[in-house]
Protein backbone atom coordinates (compact mmCIF):
# COMPACT_ATOMS: atom_id res chain seq x y z
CA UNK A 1 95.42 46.51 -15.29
CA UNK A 2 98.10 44.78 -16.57
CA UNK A 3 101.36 42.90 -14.37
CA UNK A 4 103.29 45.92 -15.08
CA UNK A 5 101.07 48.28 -14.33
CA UNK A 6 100.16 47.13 -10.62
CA UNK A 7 103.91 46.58 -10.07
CA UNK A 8 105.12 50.29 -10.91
CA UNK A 9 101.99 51.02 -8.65
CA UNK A 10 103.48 49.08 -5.79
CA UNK A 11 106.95 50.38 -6.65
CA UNK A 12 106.35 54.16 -6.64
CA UNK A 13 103.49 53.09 -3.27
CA UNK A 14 106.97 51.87 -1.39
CA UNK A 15 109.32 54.88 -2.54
CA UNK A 16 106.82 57.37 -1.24
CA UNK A 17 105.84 55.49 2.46
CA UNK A 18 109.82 54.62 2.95
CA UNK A 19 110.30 58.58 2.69
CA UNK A 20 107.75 59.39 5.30
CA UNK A 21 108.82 56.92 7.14
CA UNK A 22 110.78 57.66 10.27
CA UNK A 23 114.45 56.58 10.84
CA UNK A 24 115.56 53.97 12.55
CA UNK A 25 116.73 54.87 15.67
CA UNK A 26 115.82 58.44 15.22
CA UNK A 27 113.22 59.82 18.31
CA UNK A 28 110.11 61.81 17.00
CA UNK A 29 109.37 64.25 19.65
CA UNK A 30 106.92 67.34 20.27
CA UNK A 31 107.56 71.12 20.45
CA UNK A 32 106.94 70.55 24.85
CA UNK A 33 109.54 67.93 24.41
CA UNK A 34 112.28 69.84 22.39
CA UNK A 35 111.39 72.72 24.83
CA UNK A 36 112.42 70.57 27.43
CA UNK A 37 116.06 70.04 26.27
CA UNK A 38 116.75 73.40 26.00
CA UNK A 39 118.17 72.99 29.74
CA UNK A 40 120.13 70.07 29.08
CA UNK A 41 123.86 70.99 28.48
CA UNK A 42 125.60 68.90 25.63
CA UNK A 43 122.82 68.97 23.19
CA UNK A 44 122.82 70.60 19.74
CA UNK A 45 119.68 72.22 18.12
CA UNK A 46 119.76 72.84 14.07
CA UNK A 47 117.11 74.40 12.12
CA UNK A 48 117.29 72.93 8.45
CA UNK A 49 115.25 75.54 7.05
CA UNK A 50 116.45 78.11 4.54
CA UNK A 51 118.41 80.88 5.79
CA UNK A 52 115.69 83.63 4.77
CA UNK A 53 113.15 81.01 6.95
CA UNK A 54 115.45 81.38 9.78
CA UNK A 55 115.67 85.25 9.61
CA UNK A 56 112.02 85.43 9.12
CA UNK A 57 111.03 82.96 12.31
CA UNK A 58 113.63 81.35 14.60
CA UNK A 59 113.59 79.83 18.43
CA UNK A 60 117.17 80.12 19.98
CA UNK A 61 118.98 78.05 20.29
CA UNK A 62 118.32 76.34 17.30
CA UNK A 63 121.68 76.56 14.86
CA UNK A 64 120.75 77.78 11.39
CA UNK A 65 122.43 74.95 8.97
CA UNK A 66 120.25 74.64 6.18
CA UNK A 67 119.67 70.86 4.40
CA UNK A 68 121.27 71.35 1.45
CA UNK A 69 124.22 72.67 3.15
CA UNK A 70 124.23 69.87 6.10
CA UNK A 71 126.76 67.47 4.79
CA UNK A 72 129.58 70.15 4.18
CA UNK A 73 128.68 71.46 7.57
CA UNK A 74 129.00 67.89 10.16
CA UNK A 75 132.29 69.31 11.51
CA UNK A 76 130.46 71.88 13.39
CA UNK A 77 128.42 69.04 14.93
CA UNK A 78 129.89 66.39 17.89
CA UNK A 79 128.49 62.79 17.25
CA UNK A 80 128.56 62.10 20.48
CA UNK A 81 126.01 64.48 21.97
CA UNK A 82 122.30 64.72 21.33
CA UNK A 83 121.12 66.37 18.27
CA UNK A 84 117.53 67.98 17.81
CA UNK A 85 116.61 68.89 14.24
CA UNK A 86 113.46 71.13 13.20
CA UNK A 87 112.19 72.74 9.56
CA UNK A 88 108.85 74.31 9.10
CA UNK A 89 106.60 70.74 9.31
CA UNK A 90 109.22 67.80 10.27
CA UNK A 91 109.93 66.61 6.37
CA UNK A 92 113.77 68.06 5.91
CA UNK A 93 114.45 67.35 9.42
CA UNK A 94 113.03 63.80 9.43
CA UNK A 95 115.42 63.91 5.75
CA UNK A 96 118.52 65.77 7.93
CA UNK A 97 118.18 62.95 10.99
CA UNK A 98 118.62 60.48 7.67
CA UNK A 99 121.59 62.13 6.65
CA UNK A 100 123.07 62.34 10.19
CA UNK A 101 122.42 58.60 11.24
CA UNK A 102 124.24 57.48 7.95
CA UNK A 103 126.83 60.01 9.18
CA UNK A 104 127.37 58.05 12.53
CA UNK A 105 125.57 60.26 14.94
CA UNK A 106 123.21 58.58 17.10
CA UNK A 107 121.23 60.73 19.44
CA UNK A 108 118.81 62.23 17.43
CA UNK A 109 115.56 63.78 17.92
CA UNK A 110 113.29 65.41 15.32
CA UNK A 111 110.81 67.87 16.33
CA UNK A 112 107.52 66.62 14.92
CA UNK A 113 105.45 68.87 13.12
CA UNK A 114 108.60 71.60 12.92
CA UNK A 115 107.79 75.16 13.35
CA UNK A 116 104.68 75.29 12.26
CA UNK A 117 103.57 72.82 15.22
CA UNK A 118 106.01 75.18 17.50
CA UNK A 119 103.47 78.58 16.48
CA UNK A 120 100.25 76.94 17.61
């Protein structure tokens, strides 16, 4: 293979481990764990999932505010409490906590494994 070759290799190797990656300063933590903080006061829960994903399977009291609709949506968030975010397996989460770090939150918890870890 040729120079350019084993670069866009390397290039499009990067671009797909930096989006698995976790956060910086974002906490990956299990269903037990998020189950946990349901009894703390202050902190928020959002689902990221659709809104038909919701309806179909839900765990209270996670907030329905689906990813694509999370940046229009921050007002209904406090960036000073704790925020835990779930989807179905922990990718649109880990992408929401992304969105809300750059946003100036900074307690934030991702449920790894989302739902589908929550149903086993």
């Amino acid at each position: 293979m040729d120079m350019f070759t084993w670069l866009l290799i390397i290039v499009a190797a990067y671009f797909l481990i930096s989006r698995m990656m976790p956060a910086k300063g974002v906490a990956n933590i299990t269903t037990e764990e998020a189950k946990g903080k349901f009894k703390e006061k202050g902190t928020q829960f959002v689902d990221v999932r659709t809104a038909g994903e919701y309806k179909a399977n839900h765990r209270k009291p996670f907030k329905n505010i689906p990813l694509h609709e999370l940046k229009n949506r921050l007002a209904e968030l406090d960036k000073n409490k704790e925020v835990v975010v779930i989807c179905q397996s922990g990718m649109r989460s880990m992408k929401a906590a992304k969105v809300l770090k750059k946003q100036g939150f900074h307690n934030i918890s991702n449920v790894r494994g989302g739902m589908g870890a929550w149903s086993q």
